[in-house]
N, C-alpha and C. Protein backbone atom coordinates (compact mmCIF):
# COMPACT_ATOMS: atom_id res chain seq x y z
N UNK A 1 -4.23 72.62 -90.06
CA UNK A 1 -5.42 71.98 -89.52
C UNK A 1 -5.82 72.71 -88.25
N UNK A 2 -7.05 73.31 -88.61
CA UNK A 2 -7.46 74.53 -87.17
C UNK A 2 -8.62 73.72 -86.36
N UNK A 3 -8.50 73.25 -85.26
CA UNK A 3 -9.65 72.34 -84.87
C UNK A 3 -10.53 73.81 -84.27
N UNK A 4 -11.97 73.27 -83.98
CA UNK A 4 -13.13 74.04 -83.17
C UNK A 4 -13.26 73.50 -81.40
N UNK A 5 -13.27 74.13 -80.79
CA UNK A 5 -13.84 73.46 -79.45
C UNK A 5 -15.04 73.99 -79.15
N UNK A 6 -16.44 72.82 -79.27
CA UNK A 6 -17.42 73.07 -78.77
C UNK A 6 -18.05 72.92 -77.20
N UNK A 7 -18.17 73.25 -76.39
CA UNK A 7 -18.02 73.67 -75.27
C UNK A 7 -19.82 74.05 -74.61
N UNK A 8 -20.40 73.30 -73.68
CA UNK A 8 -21.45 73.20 -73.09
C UNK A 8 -22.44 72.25 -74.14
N UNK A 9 -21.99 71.21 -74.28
CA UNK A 9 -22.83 70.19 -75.14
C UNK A 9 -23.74 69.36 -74.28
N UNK A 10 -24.83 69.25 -75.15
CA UNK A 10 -25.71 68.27 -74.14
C UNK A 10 -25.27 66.85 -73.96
N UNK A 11 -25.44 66.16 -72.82
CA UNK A 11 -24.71 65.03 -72.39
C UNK A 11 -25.34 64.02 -73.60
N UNK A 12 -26.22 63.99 -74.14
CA UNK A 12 -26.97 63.23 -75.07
C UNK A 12 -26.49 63.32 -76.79
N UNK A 13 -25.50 64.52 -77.07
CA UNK A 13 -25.23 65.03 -78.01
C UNK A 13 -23.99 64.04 -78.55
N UNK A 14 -24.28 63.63 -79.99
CA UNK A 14 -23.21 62.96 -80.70
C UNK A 14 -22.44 63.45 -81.81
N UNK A 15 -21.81 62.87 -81.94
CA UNK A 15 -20.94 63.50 -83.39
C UNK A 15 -21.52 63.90 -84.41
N UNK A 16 -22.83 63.07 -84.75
CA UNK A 16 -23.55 63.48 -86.39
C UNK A 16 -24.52 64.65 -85.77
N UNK A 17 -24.88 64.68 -84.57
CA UNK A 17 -25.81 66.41 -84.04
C UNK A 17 -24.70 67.46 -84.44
N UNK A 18 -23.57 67.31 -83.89
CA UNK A 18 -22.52 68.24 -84.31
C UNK A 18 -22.50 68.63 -85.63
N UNK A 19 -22.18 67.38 -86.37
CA UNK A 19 -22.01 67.39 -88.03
C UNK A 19 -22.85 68.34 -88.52
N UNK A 20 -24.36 67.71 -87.94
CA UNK A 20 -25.69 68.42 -88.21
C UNK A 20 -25.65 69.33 -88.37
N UNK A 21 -25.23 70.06 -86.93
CA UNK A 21 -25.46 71.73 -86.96
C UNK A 21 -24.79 72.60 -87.50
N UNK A 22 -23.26 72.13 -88.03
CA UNK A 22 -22.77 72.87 -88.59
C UNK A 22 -23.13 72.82 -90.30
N UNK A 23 -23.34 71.89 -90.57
CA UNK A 23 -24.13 71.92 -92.27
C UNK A 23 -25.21 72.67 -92.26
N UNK A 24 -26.01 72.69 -91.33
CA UNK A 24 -27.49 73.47 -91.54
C UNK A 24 -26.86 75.33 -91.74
N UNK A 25 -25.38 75.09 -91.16
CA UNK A 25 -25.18 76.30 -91.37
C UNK A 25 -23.91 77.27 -92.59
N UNK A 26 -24.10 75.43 -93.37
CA UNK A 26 -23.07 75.71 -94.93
C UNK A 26 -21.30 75.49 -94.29
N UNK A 27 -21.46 74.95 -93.37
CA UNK A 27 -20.07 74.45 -93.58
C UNK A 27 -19.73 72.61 -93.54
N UNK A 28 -19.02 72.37 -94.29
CA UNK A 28 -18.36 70.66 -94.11
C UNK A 28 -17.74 70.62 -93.07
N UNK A 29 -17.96 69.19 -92.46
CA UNK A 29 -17.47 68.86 -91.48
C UNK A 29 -16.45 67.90 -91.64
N UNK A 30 -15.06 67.92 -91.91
CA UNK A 30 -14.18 67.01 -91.81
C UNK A 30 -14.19 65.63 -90.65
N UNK A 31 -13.76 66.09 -89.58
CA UNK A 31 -14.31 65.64 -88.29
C UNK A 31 -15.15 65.93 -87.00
N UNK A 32 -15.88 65.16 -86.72
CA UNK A 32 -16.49 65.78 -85.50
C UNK A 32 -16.20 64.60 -84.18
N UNK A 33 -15.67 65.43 -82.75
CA UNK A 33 -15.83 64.43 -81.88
C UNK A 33 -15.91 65.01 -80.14
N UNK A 34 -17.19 64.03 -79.58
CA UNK A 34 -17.57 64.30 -78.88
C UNK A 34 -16.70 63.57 -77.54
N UNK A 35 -15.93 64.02 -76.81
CA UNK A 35 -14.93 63.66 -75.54
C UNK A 35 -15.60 62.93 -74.39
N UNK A 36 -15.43 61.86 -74.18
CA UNK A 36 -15.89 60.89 -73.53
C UNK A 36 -14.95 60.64 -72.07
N UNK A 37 -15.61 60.35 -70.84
CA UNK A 37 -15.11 60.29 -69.67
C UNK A 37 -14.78 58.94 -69.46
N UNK A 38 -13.10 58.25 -69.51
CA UNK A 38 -12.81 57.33 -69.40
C UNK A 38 -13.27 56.54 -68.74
N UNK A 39 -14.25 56.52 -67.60
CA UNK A 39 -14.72 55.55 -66.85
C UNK A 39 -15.95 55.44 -67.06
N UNK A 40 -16.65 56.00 -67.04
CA UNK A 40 -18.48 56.19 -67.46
C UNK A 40 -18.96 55.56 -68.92
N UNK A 41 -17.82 56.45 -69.62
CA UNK A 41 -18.05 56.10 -71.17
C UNK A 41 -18.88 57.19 -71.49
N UNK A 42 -19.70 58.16 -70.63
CA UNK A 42 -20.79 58.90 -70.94
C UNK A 42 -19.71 60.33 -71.32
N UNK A 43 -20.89 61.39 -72.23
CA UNK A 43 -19.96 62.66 -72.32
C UNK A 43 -19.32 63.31 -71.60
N UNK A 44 -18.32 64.11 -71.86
CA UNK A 44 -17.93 65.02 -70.84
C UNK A 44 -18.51 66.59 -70.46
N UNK A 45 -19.51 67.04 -71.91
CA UNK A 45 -20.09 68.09 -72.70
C UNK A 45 -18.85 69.04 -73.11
N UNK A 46 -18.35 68.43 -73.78
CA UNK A 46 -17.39 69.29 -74.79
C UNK A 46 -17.01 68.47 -75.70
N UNK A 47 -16.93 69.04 -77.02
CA UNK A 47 -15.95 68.30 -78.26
C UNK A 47 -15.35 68.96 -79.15
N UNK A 48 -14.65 68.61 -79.99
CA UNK A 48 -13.91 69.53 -81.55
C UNK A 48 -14.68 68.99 -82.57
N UNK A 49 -14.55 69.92 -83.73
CA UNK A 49 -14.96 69.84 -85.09
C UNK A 49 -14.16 70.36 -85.66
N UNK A 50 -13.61 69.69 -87.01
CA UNK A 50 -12.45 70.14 -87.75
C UNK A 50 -12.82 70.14 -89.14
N UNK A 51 -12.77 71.10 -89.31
CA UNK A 51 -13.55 71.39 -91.10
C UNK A 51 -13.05 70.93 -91.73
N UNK A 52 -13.72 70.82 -93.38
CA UNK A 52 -13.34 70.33 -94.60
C UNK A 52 -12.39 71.42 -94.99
N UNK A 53 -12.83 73.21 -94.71
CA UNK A 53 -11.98 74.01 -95.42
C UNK A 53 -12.10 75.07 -94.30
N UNK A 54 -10.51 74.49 -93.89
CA UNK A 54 -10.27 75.47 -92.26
C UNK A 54 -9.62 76.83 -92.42
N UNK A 55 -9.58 77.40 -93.75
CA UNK A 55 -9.68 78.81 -93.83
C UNK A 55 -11.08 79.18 -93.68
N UNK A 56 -12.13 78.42 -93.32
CA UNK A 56 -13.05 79.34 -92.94
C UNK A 56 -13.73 79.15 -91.20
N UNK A 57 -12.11 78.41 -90.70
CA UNK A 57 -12.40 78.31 -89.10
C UNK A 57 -13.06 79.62 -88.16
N UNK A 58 -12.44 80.90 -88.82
CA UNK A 58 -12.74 81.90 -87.77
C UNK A 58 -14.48 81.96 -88.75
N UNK A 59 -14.88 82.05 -89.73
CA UNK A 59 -16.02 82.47 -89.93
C UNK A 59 -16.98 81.82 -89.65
N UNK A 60 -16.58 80.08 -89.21
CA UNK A 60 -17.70 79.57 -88.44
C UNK A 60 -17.70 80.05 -86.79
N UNK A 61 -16.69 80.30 -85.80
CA UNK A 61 -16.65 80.83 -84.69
C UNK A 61 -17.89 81.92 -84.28
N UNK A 62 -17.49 82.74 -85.83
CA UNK A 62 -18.27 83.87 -85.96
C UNK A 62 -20.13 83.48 -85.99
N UNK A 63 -20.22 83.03 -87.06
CA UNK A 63 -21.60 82.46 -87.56
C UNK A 63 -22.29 81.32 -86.60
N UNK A 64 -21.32 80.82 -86.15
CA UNK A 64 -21.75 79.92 -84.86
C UNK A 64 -22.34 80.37 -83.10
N UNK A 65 -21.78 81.96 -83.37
CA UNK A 65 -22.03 81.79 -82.08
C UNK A 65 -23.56 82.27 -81.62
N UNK A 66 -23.37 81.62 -80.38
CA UNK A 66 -25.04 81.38 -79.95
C UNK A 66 -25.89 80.50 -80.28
N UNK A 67 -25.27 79.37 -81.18
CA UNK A 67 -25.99 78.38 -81.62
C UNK A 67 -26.26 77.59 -80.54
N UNK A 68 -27.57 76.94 -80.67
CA UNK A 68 -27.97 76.08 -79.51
C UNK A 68 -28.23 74.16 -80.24
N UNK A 69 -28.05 73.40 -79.34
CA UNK A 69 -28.16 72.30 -79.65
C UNK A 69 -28.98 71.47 -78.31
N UNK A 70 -30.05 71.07 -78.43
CA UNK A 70 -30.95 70.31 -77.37
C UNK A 70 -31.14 71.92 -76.14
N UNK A 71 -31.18 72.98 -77.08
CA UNK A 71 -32.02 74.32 -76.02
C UNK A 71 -30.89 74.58 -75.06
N UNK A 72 -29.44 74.20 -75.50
CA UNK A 72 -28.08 74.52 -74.93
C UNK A 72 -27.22 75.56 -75.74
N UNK A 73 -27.14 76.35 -75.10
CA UNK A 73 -25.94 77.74 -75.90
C UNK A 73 -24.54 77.28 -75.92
N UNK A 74 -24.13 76.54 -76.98
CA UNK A 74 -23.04 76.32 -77.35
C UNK A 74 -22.05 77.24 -77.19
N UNK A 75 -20.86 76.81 -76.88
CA UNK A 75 -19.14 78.16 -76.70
C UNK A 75 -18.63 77.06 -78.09
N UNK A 76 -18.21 78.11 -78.70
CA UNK A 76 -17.18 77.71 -80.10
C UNK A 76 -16.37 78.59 -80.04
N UNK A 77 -14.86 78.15 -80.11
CA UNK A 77 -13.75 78.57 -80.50
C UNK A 77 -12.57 78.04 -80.68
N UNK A 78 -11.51 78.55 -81.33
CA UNK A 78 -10.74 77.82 -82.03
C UNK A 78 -9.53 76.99 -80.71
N UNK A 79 -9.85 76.24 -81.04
CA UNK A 79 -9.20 75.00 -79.98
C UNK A 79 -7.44 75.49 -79.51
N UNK A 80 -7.53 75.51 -78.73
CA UNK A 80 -6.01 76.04 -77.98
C UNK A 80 -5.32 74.34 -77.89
N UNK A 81 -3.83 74.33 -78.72
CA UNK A 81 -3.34 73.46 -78.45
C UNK A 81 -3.05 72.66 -77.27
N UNK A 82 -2.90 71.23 -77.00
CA UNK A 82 -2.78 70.63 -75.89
C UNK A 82 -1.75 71.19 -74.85
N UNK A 83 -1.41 71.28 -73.81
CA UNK A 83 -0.13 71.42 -72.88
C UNK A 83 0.56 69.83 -72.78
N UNK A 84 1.83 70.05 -72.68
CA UNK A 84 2.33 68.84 -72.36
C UNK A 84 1.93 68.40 -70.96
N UNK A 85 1.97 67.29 -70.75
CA UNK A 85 1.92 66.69 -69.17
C UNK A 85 3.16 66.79 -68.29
C-alpha cells in the first residue's frame, strides 16, 4: 500500500476535489484524505491519496505533476513513512 502526499492544497479543498482530480486523470482513487488541524477543524493544505492500483503510484507522481486545484500547483509524491515520536 503506497500512499500519495498532496502538498499545497487549497484550504477549501476536500476529499471528493482530490478524488476528482485524480479520475479526470484515469486513475481510481482508493482513499482520499484531506489533514485537518486539531483545533480549528479547518485544513492544514496537505493530504494523501491511496490508489485502487498502487503499482501505478509512481506514474501518477509523474502525470500529476503540476496539476493545479482552485489555481494552486499541487506537490505530489510518494508519502515518506511516519517517524516515531
Amino acid at each position: 500500500m503506497e500512499k500519495l502526499f498532496i502538498g499545497n492544497l487549497p484550504f477549501s479543498a476536500s476529499e471528493s476535489d482530490i478524488e476528482n482530480l485524480f479520475e479526470t486523470k484515469g486513475f481510481k482513487v482508493k482513499s482520499a484524505v484531506v489533514v485537518l488541524d486539531r483545533q480549528t477543524g479547518r485544513s492544514r493544505g496537505f493530504g494523501f491519496v491511496e490508489l485502487a492500483e498502487p503499482e501505478r503510484s509512481a506514474e501518477a507522481v509523474e502525470v500529476m505533476a503540476g496539476a493545479e486545484l482552485a489555481r494552486r500547483k499541487l506537490t505530489i509524491n510518494v508519502a515518506q513513512p511516519r517517524k516515531a515520536a
